[in-house]
C-alpha atoms as a PDB file:
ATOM      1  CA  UNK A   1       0.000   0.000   0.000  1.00  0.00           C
ATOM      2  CA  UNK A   2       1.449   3.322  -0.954  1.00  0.00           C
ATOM      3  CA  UNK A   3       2.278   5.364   1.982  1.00  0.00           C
ATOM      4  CA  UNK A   4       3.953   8.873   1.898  1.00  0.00           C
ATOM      5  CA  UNK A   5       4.857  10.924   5.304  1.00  0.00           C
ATOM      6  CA  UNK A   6       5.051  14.725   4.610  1.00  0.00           C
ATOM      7  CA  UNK A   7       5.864  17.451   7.610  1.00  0.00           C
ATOM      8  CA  UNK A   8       3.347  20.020   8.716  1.00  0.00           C
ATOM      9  CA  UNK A   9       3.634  22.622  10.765  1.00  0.00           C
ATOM     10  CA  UNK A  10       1.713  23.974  14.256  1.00  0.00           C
ATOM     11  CA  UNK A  11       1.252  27.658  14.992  1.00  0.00           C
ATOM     12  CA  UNK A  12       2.862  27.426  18.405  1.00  0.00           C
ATOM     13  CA  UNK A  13       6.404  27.675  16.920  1.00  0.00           C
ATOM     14  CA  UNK A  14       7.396  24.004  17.513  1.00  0.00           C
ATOM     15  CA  UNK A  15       8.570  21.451  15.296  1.00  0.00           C
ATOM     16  CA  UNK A  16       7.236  20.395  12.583  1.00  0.00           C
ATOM     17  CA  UNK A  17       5.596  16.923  13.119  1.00  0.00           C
ATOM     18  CA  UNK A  18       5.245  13.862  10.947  1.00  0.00           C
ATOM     19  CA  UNK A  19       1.719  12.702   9.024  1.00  0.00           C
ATOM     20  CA  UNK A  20       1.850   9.637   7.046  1.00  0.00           C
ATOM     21  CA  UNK A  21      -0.776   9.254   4.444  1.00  0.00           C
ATOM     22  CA  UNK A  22      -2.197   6.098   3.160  1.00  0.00           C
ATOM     23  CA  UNK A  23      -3.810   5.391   0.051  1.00  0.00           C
ATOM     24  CA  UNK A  24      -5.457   2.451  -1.356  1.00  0.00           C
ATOM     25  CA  UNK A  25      -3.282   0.562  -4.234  1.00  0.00           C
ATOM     26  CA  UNK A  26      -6.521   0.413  -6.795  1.00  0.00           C
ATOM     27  CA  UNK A  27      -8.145   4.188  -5.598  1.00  0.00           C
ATOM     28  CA  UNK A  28     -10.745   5.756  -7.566  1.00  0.00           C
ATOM     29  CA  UNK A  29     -10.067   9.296  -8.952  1.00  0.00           C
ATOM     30  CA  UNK A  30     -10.872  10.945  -5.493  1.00  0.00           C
ATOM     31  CA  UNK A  31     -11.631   9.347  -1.953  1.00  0.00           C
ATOM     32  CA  UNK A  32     -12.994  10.717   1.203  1.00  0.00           C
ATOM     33  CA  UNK A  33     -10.581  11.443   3.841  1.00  0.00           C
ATOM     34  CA  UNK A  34     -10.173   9.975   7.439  1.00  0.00           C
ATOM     35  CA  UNK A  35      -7.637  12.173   9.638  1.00  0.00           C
ATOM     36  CA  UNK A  36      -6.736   9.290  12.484  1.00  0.00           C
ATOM     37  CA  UNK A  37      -5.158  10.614  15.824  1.00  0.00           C
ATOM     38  CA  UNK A  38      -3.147   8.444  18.236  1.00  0.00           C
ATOM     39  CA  UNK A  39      -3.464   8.404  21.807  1.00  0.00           C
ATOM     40  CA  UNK A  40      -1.525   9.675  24.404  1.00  0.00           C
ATOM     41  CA  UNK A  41       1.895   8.757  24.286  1.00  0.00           C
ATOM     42  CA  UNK A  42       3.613  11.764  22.483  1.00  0.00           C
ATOM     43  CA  UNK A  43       4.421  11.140  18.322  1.00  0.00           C
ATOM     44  CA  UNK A  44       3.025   7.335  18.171  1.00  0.00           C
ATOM     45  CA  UNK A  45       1.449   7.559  14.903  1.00  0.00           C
ATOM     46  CA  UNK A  46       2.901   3.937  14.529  1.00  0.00           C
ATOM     47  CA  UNK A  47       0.320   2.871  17.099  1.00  0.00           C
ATOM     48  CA  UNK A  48      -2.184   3.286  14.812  1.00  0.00           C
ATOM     49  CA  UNK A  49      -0.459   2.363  11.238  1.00  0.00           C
ATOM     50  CA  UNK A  50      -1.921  -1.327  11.363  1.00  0.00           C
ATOM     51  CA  UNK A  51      -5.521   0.678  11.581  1.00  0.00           C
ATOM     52  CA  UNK A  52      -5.178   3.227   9.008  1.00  0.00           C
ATOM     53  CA  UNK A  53      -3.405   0.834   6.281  1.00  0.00           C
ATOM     54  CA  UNK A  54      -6.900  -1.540   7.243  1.00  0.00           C
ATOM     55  CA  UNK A  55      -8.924   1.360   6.740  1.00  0.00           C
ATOM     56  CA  UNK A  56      -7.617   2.677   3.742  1.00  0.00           C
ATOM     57  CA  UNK A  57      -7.860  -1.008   1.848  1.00  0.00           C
ATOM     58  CA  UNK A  58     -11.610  -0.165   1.865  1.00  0.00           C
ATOM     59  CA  UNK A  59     -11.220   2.832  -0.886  1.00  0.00           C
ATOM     60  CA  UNK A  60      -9.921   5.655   1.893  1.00  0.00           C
ATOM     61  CA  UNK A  61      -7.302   7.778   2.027  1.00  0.00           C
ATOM     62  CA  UNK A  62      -6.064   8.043   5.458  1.00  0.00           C
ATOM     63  CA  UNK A  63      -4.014  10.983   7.011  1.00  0.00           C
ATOM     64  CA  UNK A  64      -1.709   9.774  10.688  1.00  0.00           C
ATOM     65  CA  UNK A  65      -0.420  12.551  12.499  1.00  0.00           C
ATOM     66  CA  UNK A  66       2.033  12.596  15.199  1.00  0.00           C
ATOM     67  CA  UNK A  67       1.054  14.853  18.083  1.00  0.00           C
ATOM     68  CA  UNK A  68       2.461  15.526  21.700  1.00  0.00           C
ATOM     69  CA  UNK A  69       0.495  15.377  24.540  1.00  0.00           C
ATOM     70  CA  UNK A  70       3.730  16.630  26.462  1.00  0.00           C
ATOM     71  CA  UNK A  71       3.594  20.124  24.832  1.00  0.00           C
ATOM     72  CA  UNK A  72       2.459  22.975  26.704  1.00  0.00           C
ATOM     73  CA  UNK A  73      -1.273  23.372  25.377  1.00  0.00           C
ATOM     74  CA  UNK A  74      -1.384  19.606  25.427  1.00  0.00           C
ATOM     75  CA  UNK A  75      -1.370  19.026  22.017  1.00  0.00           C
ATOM     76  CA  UNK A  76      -3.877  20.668  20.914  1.00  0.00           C
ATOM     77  CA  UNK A  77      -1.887  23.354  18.275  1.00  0.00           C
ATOM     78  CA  UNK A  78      -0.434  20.043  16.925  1.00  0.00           C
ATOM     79  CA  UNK A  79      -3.773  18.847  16.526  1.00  0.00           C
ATOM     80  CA  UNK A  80      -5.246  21.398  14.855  1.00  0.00           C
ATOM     81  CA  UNK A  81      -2.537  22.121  12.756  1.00  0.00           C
ATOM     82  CA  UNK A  82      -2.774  18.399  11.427  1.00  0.00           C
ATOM     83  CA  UNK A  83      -6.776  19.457  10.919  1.00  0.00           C
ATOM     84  CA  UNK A  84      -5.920  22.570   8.679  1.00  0.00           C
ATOM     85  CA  UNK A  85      -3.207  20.813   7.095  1.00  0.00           C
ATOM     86  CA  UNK A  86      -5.088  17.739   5.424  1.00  0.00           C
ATOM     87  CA  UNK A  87      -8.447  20.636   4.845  1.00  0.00           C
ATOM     88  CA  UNK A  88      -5.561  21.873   2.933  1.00  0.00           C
ATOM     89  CA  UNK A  89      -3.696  19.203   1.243  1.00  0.00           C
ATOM     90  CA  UNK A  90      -6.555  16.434   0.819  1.00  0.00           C
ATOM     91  CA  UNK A  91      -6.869  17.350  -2.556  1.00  0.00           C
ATOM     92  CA  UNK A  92      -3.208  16.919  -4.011  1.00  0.00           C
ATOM     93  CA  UNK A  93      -3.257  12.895  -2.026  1.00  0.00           C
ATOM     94  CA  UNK A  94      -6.699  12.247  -4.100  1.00  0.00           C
ATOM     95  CA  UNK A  95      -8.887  12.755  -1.311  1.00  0.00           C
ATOM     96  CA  UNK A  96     -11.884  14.996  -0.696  1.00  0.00           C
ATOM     97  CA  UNK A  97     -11.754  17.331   2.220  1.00  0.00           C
ATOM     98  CA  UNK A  98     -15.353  17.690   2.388  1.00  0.00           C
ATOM     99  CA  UNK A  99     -15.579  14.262   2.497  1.00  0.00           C
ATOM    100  CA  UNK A 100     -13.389  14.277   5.778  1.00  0.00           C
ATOM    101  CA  UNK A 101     -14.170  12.073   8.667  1.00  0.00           C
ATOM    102  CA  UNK A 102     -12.300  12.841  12.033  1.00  0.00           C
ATOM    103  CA  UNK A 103     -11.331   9.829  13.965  1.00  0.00           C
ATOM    104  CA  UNK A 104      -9.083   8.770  16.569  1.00  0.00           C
ATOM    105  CA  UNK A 105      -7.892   6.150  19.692  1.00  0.00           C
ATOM    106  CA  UNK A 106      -8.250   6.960  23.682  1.00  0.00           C
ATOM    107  CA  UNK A 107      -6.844  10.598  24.461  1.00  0.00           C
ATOM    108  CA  UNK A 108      -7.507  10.682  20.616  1.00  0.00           C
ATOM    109  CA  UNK A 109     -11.162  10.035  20.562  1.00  0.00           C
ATOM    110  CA  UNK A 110     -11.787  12.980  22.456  1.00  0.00           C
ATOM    111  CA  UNK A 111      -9.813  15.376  20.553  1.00  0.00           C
ATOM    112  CA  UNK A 112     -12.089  14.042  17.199  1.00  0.00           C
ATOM    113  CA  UNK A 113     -15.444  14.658  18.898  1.00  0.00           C
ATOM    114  CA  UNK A 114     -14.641  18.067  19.886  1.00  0.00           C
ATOM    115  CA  UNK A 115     -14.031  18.730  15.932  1.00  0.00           C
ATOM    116  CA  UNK A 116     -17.756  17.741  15.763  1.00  0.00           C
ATOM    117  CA  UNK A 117     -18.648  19.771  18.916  1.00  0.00           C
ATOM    118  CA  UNK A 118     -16.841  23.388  18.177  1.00  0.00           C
ATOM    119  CA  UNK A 119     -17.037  24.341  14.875  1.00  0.00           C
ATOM    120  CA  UNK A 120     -15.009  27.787  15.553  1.00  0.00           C
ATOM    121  CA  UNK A 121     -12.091  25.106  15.876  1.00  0.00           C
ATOM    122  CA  UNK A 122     -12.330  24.547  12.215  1.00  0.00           C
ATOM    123  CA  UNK A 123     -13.867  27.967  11.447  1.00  0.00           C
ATOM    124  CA  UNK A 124     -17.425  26.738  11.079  1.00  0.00           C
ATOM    125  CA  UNK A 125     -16.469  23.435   7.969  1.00  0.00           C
ATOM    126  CA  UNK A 126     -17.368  20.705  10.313  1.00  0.00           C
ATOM    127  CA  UNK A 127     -16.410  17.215   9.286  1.00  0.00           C
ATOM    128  CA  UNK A 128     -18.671  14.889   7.772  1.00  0.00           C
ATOM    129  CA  UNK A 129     -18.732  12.298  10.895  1.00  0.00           C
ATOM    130  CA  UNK A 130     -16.769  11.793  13.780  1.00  0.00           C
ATOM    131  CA  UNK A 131     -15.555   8.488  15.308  1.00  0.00           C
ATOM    132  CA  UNK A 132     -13.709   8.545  19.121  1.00  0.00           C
ATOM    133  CA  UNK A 133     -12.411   4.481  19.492  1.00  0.00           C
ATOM    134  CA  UNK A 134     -12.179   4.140  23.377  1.00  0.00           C
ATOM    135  CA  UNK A 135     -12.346   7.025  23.978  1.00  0.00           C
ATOM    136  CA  UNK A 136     -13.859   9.047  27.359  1.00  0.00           C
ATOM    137  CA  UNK A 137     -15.399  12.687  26.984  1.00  0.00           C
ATOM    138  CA  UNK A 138     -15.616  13.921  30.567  1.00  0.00           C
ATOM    139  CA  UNK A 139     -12.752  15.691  30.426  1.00  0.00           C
ATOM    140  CA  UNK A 140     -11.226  18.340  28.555  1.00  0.00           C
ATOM    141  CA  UNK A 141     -10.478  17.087  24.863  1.00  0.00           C
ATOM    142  CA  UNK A 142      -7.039  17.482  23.506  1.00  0.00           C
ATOM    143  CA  UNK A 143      -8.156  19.358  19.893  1.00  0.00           C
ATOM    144  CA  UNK A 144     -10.372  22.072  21.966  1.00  0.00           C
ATOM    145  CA  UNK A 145      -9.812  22.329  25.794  1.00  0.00           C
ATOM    146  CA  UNK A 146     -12.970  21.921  26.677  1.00  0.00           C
ATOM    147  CA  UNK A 147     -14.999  19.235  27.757  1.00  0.00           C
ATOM    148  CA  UNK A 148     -17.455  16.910  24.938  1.00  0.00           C
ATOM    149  CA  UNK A 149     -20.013  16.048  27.596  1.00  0.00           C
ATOM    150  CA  UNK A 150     -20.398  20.154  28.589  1.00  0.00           C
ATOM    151  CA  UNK A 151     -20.141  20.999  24.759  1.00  0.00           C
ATOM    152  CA  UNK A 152     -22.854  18.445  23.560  1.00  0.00           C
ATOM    153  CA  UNK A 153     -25.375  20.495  26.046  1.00  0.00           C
ATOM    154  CA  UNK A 154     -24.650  23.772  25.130  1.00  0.00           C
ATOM    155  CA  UNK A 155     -24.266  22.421  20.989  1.00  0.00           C
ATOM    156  CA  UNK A 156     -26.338  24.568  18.802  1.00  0.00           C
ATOM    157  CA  UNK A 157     -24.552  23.405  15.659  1.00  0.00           C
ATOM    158  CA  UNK A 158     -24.834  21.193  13.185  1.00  0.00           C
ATOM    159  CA  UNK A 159     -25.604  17.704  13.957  1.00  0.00           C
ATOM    160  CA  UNK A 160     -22.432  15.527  12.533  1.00  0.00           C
ATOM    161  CA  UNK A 161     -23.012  12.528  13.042  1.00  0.00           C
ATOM    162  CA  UNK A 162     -20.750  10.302  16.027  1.00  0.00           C
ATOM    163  CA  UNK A 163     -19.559   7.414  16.022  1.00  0.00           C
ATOM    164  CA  UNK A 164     -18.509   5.436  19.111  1.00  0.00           C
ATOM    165  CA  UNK A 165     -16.367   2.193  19.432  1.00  0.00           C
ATOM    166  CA  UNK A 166     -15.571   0.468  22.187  1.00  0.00           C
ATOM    167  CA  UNK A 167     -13.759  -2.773  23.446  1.00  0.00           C
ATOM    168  CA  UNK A 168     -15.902  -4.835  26.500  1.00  0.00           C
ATOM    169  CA  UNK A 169     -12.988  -6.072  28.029  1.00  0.00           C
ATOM    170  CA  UNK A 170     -10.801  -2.388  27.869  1.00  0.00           C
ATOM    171  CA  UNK A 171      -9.048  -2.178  31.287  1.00  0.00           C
ATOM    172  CA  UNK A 172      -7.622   1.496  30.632  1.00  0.00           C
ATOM    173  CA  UNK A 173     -10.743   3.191  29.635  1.00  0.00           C
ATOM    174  CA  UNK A 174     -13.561   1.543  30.642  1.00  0.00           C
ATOM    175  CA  UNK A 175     -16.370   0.565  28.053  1.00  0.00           C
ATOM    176  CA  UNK A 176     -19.155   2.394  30.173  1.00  0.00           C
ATOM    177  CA  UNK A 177     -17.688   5.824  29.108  1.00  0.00           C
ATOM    178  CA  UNK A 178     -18.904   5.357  25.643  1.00  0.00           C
ATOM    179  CA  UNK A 179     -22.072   3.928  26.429  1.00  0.00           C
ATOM    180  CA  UNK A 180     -22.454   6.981  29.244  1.00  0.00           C
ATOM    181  CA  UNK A 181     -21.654   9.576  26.473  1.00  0.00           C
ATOM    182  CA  UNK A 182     -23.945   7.577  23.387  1.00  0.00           C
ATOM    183  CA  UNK A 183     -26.878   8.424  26.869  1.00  0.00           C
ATOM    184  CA  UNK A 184     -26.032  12.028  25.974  1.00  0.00           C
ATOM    185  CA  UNK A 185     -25.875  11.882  22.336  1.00  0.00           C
ATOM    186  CA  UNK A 186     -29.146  10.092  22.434  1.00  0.00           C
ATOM    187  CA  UNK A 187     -31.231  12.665  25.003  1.00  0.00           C
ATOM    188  CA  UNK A 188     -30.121  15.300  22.535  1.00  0.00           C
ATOM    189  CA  UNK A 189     -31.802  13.630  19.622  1.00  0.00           C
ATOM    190  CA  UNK A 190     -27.903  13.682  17.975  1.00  0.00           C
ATOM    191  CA  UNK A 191     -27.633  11.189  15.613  1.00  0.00           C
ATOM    192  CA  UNK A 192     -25.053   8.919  17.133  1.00  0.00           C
ATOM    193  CA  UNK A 193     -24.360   5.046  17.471  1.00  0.00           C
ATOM    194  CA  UNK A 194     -22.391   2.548  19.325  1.00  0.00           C
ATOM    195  CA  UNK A 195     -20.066  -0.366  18.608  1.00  0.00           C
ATOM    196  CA  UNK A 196     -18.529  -2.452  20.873  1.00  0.00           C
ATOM    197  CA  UNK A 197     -15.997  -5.555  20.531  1.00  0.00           C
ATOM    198  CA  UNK A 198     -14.775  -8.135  22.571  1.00  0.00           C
ATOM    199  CA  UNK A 199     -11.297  -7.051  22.909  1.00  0.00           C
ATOM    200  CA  UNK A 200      -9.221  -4.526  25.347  1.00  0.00           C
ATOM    201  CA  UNK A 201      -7.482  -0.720  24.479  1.00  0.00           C
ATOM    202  CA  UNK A 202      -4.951  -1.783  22.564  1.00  0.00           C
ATOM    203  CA  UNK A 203      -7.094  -4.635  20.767  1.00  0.00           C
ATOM    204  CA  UNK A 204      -9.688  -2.563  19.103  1.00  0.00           C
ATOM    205  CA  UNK A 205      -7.250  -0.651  16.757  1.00  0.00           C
ATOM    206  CA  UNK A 206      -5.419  -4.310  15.622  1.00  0.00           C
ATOM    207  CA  UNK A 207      -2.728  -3.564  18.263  1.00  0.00           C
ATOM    208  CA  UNK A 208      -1.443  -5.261  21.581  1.00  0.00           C
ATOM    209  CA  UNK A 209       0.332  -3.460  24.204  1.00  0.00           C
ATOM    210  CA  UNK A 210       4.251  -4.466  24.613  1.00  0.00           C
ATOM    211  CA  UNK A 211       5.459  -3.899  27.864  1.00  0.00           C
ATOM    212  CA  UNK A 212       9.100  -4.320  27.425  1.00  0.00           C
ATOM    213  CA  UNK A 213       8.708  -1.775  24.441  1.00  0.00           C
ATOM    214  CA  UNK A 214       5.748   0.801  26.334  1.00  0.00           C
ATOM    215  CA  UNK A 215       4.223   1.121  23.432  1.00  0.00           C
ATOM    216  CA  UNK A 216       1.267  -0.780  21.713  1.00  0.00           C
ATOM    217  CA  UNK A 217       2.784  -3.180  18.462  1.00  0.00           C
ATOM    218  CA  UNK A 218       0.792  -4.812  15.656  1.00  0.00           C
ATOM    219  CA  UNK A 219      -1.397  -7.453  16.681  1.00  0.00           C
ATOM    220  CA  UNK A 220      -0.883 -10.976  15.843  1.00  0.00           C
ATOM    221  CA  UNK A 221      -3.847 -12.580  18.022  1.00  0.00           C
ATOM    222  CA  UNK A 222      -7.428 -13.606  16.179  1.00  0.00           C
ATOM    223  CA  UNK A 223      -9.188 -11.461  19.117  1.00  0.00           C
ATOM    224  CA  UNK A 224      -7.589  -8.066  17.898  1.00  0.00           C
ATOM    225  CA  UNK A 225      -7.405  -9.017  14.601  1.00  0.00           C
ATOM    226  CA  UNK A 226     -11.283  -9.637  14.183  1.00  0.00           C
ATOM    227  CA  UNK A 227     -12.011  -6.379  16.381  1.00  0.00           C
ATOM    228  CA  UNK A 228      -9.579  -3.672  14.743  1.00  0.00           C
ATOM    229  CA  UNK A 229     -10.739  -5.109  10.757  1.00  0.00           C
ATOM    230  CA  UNK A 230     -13.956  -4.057  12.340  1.00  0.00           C
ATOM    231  CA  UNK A 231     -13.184  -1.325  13.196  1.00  0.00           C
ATOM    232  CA  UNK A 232     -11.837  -0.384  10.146  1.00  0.00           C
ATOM    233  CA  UNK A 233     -15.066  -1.114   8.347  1.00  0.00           C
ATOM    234  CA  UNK A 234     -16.819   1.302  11.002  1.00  0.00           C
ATOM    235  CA  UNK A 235     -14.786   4.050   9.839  1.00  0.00           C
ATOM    236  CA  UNK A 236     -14.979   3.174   6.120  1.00  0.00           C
ATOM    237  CA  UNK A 237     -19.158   3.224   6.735  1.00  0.00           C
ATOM    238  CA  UNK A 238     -18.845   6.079   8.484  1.00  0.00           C
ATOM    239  CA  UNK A 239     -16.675   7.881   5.144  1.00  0.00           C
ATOM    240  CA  UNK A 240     -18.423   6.351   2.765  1.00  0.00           C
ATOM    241  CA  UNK A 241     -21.997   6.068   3.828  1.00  0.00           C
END
């Protein structure tokens, strides 16, 4: 699968940061876009390379940012730097940026449903749909500093449509935090939806967690396997629905 990693560049006068872009090997002309954020560990884009090169089989093009958690804002200029940047750019990787669906994995998820959330963040061109993947959204997301659950009752925007996955036996962020947030979506009339899997954090993006290494590695075990190809075909449906 054709990859290419390109730099881009945050506001706050740091470094630029890494994005590796994946495209199918048989694309049509133009696909929609998935922008996929990593978790918490600062610059782990690898974490979730097994996920996007799943995702993009289905027909997607699929933009993985680093980002660093460890910065002084928390990430956040890197993460909406990485937003303007593929807006930008989709076009010249044969992807649509109105076709754009924001996803991403535990501190990740977060950070995407704010994008759906506050549209000042992306000066008022919201994304098509928005997937968090273990994810919990009581506390302040990463892309907006504020928190989903106190955004989604004061929303007034749009209605993009959210997308929730979630491993049943996830250790590190419980299960129940989707289902308490899909409670939300759902007493707001948003349209919104749950999946869940029977696999743990690491698990539900094709991944297991190496602890000699600290970081999550590509998963070899049926369990993950059959939950992050899933999950990949959640955020294809959710692109190309």
């Amino acid at each position: 699968m054709p990859i290419s990693t390109v730099p881009y560049t945050a506001v706050d006068g740091s470094a630029p940061r890494l994005l590796d872009v994946y495209r199918p090997e048989s694309a049509p002309a133009t696909t929609p876009a998935v922008l996929l954020w990593h978790g918490m560990a600062p610059d782990t884009r690898f974490e979730v390379g097994a996920l996007a090169e799943e995702t993009a089989s289905h027909g997607l093009t699929v933009f993985v940012p680093d980002w660093r958690s460890d910065a002084p804002d928390g990430g956040r200029a890197h993460l909406v730097a990485s937003l303007r940047y593929v807006r930008e750019n989709a076009a010249g990787f044969g992807a649509d940026p109105e076709r754009l669906v924001v996803a991403g994995w535990s501190a990740g998820a977060g950070a995407a449903i704010g994008t759906a959330l506050r549209p000042g963040l992306t000066d008022g061109r919201l994304p098509k749909a928005v997937v968090g993947i273990a994810g919990l959204y009581w506390r302040p997301a990463r892309s907006t500093g504020t928190v989903p659950l106190e955004d989604l009752a004061a929303a007034t925007t749009p209605e993009v449509p959210v997308v929730l996955i979630h491993g049943t036996a996830d250790s590190a962020v419980e299960s129940h935090h989707s289902r308490d947030f899909l409670t939300a979506l759902e007493k707001r009339h948003w349209p919104a939806s749950l999946h869940e899997a029977e696999t743990d954090h690491a698990g539900i993006i094709m991944t297991a967690y190496d602890p000699e290494l600290g970081h999550c590695v590509p998963a070899t075990g049926a369990d993950a396997l059959r939950a992050g190809r899933e999950t990949a075909r959640i955020l294809a449906e959710a692109a190309l629905g």
